[in-house]
PDB file of N, CA and C in Angstrom:
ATOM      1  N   UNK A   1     120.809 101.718  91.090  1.00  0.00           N
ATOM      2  CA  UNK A   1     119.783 100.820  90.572  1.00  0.00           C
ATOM      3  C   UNK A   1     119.461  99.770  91.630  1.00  0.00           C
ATOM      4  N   UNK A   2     118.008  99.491  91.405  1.00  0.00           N
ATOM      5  CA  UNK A   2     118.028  98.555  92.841  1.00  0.00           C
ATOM      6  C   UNK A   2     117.300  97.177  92.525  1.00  0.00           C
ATOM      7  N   UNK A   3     117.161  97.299  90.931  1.00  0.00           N
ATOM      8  CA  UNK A   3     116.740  95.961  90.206  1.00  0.00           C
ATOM      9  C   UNK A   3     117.777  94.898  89.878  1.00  0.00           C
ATOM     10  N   UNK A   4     117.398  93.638  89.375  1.00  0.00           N
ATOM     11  CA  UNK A   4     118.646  92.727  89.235  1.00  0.00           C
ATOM     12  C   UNK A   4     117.827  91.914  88.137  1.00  0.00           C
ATOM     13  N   UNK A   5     118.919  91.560  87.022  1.00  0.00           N
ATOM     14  CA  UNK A   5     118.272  90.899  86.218  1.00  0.00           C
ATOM     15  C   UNK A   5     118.916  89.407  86.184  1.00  0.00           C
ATOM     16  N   UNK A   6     119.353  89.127  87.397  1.00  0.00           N
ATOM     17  CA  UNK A   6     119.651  87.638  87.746  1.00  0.00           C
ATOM     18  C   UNK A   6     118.482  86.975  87.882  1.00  0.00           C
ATOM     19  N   UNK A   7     118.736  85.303  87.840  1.00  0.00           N
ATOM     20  CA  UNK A   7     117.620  84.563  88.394  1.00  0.00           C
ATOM     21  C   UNK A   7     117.376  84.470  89.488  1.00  0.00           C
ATOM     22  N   UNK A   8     115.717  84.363  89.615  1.00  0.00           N
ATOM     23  CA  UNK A   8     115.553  85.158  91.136  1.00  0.00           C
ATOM     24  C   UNK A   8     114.879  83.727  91.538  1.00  0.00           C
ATOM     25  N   UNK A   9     114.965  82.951  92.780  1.00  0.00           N
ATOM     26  CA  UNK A   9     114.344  81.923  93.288  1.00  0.00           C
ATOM     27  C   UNK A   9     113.768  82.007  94.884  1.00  0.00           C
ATOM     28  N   UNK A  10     112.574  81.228  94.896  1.00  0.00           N
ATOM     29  CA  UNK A  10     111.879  81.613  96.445  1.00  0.00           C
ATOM     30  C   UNK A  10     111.460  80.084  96.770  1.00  0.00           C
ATOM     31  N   UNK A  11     111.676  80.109  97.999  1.00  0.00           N
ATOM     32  CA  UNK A  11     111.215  78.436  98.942  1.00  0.00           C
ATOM     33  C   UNK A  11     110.416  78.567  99.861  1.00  0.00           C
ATOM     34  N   UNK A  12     109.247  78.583 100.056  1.00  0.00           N
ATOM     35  CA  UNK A  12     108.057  78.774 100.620  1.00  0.00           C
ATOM     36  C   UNK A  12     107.850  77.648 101.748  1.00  0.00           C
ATOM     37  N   UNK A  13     107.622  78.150 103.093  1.00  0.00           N
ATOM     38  CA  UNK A  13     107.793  77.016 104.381  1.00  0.00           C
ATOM     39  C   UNK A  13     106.375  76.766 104.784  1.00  0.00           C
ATOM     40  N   UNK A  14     105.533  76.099 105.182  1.00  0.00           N
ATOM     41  CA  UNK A  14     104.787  75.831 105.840  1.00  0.00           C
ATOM     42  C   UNK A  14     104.693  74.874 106.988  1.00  0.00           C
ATOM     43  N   UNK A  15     103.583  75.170 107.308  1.00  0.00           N
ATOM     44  CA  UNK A  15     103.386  74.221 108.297  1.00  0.00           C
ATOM     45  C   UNK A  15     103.196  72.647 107.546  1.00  0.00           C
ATOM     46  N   UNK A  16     102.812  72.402 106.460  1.00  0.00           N
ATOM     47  CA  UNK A  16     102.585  70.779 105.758  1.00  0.00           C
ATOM     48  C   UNK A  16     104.106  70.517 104.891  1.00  0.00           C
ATOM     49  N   UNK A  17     104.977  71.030 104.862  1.00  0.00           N
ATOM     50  CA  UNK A  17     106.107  71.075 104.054  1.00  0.00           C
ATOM     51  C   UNK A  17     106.481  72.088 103.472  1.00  0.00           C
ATOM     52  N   UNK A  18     107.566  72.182 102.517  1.00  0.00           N
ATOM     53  CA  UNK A  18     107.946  73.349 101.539  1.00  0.00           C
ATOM     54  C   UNK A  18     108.001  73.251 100.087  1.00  0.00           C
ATOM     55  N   UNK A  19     108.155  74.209  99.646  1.00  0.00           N
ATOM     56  CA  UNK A  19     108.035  74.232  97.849  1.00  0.00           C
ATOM     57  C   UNK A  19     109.401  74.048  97.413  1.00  0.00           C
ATOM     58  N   UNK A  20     110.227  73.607  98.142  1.00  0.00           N
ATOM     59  CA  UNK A  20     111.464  73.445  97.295  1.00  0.00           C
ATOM     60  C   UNK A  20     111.699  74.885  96.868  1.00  0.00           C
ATOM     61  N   UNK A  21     112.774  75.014  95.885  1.00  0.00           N
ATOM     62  CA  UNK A  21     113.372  76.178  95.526  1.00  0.00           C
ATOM     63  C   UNK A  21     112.673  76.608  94.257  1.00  0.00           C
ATOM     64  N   UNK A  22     112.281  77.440  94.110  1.00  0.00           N
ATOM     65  CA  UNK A  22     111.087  77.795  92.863  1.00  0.00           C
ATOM     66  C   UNK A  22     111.984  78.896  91.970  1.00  0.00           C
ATOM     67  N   UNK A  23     112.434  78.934  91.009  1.00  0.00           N
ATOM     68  CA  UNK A  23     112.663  80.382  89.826  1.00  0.00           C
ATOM     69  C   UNK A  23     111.307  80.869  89.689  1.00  0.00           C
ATOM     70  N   UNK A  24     111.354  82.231  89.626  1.00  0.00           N
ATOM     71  CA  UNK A  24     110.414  83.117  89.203  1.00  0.00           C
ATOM     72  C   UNK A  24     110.419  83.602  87.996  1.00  0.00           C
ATOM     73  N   UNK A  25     109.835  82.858  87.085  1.00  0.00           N
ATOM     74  CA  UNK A  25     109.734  83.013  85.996  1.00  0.00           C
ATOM     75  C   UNK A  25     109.241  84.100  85.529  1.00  0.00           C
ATOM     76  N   UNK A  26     107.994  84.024  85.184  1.00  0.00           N
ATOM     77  CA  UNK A  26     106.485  84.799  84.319  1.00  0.00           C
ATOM     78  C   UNK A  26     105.875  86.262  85.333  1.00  0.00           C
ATOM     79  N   UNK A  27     106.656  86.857  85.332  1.00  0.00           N
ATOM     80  CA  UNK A  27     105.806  88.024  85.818  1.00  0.00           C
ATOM     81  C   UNK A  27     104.753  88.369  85.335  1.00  0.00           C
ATOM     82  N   UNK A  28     103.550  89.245  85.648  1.00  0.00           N
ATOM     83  CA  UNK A  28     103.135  90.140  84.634  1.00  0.00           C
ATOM     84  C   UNK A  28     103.365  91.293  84.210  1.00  0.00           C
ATOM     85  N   UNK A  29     104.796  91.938  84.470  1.00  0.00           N
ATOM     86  CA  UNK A  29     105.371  92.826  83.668  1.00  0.00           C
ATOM     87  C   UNK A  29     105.697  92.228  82.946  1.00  0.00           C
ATOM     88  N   UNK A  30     106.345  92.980  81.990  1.00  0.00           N
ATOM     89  CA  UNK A  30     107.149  92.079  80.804  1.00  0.00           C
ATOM     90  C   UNK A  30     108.869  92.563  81.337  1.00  0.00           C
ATOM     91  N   UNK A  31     108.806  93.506  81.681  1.00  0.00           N
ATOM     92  CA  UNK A  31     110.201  93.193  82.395  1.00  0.00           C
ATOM     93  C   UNK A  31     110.590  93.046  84.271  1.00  0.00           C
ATOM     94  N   UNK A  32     111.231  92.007  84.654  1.00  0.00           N
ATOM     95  CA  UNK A  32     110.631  91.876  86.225  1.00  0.00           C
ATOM     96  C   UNK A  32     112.116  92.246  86.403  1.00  0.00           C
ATOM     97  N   UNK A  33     111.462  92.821  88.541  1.00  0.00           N
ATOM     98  CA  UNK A  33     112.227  93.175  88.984  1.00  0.00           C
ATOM     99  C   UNK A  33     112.829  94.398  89.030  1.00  0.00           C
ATOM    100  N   UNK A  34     112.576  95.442  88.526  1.00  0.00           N
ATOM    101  CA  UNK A  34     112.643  96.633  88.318  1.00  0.00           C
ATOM    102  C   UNK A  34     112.724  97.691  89.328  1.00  0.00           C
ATOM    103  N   UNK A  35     113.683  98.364  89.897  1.00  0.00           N
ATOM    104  CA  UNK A  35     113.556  99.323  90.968  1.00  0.00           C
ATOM    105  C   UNK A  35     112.028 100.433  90.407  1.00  0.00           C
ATOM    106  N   UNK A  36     111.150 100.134  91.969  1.00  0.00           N
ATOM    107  CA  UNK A  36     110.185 100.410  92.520  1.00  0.00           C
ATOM    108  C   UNK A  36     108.526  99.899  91.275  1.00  0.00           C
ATOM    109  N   UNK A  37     109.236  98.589  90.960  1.00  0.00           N
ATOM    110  CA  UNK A  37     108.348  97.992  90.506  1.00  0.00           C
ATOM    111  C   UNK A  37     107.717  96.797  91.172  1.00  0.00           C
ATOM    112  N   UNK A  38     106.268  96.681  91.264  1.00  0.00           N
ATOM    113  CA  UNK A  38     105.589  95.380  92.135  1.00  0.00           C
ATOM    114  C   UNK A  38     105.694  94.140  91.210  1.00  0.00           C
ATOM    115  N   UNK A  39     106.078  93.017  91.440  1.00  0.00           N
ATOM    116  CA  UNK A  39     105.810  91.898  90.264  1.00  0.00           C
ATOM    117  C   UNK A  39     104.944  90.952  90.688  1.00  0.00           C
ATOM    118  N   UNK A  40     103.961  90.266  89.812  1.00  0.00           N
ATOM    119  CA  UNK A  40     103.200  89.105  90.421  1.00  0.00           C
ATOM    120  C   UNK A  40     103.469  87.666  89.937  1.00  0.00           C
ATOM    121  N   UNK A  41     103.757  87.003  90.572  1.00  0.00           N
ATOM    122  CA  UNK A  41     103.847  85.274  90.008  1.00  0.00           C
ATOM    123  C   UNK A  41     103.101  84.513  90.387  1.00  0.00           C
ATOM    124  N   UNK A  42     102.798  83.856  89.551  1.00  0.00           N
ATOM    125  CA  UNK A  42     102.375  82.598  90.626  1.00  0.00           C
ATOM    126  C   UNK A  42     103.179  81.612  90.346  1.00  0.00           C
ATOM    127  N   UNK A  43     103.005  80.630  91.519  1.00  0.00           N
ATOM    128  CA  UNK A  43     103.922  79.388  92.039  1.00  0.00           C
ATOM    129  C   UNK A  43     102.906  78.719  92.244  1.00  0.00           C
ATOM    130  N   UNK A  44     102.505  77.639  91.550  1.00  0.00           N
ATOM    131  CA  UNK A  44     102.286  75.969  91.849  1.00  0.00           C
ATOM    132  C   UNK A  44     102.586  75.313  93.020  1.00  0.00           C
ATOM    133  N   UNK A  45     102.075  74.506  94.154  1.00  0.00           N
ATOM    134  CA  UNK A  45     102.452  73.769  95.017  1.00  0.00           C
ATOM    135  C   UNK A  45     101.067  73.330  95.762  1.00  0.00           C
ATOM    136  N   UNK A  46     101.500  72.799  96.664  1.00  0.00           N
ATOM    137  CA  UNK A  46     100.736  71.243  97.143  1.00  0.00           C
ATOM    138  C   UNK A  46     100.588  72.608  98.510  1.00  0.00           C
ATOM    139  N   UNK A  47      99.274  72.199  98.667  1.00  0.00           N
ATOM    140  CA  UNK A  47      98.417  73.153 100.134  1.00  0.00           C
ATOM    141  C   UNK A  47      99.428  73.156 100.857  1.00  0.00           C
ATOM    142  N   UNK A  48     100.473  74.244 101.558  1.00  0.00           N
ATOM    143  CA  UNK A  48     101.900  73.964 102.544  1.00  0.00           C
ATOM    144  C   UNK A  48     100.767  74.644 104.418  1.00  0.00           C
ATOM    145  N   UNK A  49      99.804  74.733 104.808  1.00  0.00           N
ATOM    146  CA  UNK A  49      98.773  75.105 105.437  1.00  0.00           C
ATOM    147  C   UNK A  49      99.199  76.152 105.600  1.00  0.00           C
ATOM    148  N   UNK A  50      99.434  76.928 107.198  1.00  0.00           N
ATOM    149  CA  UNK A  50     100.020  78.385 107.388  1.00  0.00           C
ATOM    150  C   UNK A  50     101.689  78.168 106.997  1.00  0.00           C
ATOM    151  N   UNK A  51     101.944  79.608 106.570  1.00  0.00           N
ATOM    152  CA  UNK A  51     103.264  79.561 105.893  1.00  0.00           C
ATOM    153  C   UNK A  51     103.690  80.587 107.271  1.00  0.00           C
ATOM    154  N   UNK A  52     105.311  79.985 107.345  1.00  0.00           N
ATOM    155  CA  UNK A  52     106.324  80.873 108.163  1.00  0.00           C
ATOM    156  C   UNK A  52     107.448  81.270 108.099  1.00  0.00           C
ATOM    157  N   UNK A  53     107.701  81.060 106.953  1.00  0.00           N
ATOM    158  CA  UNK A  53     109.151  81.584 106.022  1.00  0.00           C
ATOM    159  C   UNK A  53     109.383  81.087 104.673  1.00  0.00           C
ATOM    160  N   UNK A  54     109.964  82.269 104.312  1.00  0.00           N
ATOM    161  CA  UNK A  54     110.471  82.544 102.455  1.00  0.00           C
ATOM    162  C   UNK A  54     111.852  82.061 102.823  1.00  0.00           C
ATOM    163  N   UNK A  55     112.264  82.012 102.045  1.00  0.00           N
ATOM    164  CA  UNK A  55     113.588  82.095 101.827  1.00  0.00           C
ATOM    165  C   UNK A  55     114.075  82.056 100.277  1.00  0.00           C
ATOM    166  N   UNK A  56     114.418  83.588  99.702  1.00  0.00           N
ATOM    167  CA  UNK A  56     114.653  84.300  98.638  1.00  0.00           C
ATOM    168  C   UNK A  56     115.596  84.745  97.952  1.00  0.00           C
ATOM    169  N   UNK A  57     116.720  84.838  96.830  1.00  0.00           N
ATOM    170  CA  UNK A  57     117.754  84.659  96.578  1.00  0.00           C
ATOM    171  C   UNK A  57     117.844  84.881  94.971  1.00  0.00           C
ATOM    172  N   UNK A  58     119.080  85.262  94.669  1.00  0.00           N
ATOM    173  CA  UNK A  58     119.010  84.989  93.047  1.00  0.00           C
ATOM    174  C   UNK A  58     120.345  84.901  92.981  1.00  0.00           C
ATOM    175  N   UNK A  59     121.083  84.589  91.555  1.00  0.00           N
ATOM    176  CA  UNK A  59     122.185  83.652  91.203  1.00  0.00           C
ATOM    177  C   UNK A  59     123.095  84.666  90.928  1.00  0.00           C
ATOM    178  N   UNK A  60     122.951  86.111  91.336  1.00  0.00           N
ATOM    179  CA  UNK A  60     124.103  86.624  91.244  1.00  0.00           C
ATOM    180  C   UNK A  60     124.785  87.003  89.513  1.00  0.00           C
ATOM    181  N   UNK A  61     123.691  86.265  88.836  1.00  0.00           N
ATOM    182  CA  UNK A  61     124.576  86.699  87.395  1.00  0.00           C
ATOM    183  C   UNK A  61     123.791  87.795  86.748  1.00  0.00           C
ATOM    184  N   UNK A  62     124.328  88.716  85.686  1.00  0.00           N
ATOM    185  CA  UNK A  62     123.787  89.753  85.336  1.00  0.00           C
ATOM    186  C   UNK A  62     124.194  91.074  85.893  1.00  0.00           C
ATOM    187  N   UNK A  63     123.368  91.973  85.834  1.00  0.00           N
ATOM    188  CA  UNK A  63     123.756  93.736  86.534  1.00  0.00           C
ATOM    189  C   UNK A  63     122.647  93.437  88.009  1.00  0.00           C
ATOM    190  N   UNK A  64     123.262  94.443  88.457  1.00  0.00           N
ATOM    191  CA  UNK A  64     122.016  94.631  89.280  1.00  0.00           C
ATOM    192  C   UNK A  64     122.253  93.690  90.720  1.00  0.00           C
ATOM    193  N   UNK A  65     123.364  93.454  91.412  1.00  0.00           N
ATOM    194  CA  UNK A  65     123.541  92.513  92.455  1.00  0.00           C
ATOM    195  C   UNK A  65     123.291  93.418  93.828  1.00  0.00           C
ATOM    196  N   UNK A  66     123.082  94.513  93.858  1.00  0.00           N
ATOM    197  CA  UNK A  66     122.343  95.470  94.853  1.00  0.00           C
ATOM    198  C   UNK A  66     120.999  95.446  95.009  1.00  0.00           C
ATOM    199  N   UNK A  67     120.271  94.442  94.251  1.00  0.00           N
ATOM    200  CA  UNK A  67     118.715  94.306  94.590  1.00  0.00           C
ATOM    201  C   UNK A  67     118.170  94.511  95.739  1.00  0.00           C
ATOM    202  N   UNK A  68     117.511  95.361  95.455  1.00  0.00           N
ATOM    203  CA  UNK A  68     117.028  95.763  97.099  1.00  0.00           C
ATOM    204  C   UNK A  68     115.339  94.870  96.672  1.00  0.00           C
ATOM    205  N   UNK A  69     114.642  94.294  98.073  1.00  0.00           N
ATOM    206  CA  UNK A  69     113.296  93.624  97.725  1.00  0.00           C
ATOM    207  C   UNK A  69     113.120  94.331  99.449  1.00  0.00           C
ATOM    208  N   UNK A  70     111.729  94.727  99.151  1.00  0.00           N
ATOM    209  CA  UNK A  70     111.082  95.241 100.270  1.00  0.00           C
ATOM    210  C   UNK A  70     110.100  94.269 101.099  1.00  0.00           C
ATOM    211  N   UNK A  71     109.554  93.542 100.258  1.00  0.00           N
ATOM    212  CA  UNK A  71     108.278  92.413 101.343  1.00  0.00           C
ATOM    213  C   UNK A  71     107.984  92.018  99.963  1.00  0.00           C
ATOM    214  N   UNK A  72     107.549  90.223 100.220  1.00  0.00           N
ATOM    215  CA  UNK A  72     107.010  89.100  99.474  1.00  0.00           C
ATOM    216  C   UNK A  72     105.493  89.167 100.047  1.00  0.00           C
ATOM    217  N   UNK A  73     104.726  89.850  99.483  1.00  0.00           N
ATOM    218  CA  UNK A  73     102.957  88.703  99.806  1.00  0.00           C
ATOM    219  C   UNK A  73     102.943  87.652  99.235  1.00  0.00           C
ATOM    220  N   UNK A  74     102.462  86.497  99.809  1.00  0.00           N
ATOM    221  CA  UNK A  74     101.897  84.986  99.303  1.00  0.00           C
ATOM    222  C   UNK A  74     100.641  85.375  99.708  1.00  0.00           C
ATOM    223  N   UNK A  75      99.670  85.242  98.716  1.00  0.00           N
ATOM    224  CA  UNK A  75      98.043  84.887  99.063  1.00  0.00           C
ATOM    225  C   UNK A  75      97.846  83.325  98.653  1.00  0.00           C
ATOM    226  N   UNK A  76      97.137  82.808  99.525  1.00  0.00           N
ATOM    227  CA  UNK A  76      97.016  81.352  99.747  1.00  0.00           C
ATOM    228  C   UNK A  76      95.687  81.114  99.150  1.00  0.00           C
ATOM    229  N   UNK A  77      95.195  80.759  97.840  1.00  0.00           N
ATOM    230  CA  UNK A  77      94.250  80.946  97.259  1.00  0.00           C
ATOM    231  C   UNK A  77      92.936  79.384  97.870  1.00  0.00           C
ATOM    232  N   UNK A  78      93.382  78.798  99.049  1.00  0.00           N
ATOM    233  CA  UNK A  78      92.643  78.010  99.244  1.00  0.00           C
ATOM    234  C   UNK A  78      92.129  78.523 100.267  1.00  0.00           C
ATOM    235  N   UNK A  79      92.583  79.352 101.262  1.00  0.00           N
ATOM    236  CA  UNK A  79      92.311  80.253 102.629  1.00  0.00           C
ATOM    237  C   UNK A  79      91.878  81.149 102.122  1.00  0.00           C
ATOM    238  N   UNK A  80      92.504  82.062 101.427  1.00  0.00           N
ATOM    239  CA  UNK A  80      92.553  83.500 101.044  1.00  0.00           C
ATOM    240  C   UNK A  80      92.756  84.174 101.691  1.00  0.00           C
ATOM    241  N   UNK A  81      94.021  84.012 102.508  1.00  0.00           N
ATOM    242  CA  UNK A  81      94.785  84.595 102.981  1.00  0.00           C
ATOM    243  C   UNK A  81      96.114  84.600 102.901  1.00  0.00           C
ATOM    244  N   UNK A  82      96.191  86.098 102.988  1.00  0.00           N
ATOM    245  CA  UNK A  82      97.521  86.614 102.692  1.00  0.00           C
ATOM    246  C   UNK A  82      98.792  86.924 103.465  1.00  0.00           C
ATOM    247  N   UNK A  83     100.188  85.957 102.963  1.00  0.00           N
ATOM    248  CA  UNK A  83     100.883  86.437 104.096  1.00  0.00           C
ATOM    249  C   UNK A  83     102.029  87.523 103.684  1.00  0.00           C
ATOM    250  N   UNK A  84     102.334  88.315 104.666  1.00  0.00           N
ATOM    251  CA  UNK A  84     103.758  89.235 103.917  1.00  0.00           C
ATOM    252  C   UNK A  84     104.662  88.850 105.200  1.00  0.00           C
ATOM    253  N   UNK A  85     105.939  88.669 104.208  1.00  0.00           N
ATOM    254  CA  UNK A  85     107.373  88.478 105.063  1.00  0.00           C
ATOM    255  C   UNK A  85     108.013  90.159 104.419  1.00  0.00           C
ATOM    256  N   UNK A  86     107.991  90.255 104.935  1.00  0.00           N
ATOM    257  CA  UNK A  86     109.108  91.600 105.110  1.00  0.00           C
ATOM    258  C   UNK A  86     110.844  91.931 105.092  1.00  0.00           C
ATOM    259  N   UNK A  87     111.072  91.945 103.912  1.00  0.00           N
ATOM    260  CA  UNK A  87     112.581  91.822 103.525  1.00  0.00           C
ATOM    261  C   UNK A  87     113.373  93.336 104.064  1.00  0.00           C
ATOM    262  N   UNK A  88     113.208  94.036 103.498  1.00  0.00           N
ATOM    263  CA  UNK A  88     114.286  95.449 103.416  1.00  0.00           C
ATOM    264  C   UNK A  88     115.348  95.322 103.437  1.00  0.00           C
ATOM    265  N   UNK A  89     115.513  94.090 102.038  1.00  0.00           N
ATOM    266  CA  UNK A  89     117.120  94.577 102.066  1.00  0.00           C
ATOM    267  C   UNK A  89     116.777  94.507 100.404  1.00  0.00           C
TER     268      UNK A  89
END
């Protein structure tokens, strides 16, 4: 299994600051995280300009601590542009 039903949290870097540590709440699946499932969130925050690192994580509690995550897109809905960091693990 390569899903995890721990809490999953992401910290978004930019060039104007960072988002602090965010939980990913509200997917629009109804169940997130799912081996070879895409999930979408959105995250709230203050314009961070070009972004240059995630930094992504979850709390380890629950099944599923083999989570594999392949790449994060952020689309920057004030640019509209999109960035992908590339995980594979």
């Amino acid at each position: 299994n390569a899903g995890t039903e721990a809490d999953v949290y992401i910290s978004v870097y930019g060039e104007r600051g960072d988002t602090g540590s965010r939980q990913l709440l509200r997917s629009q699946k109804s169940k997130k995280f799912l081996k070879g499932q895409t999930d979408i969130f959105a995250v709230e925050a203050v314009h961070l300009g070009c972004l240059y690192k995630i930094v992504i994580g979850h709390n380890g509690l629950g099944s599923g601590n083999g989570w594999f995550l392949d790449k994060v897109v952020i689309k920057d809905p004030v640019t509209d542009v999109d960035y992908t960091f590339l995980c594979h693990r």
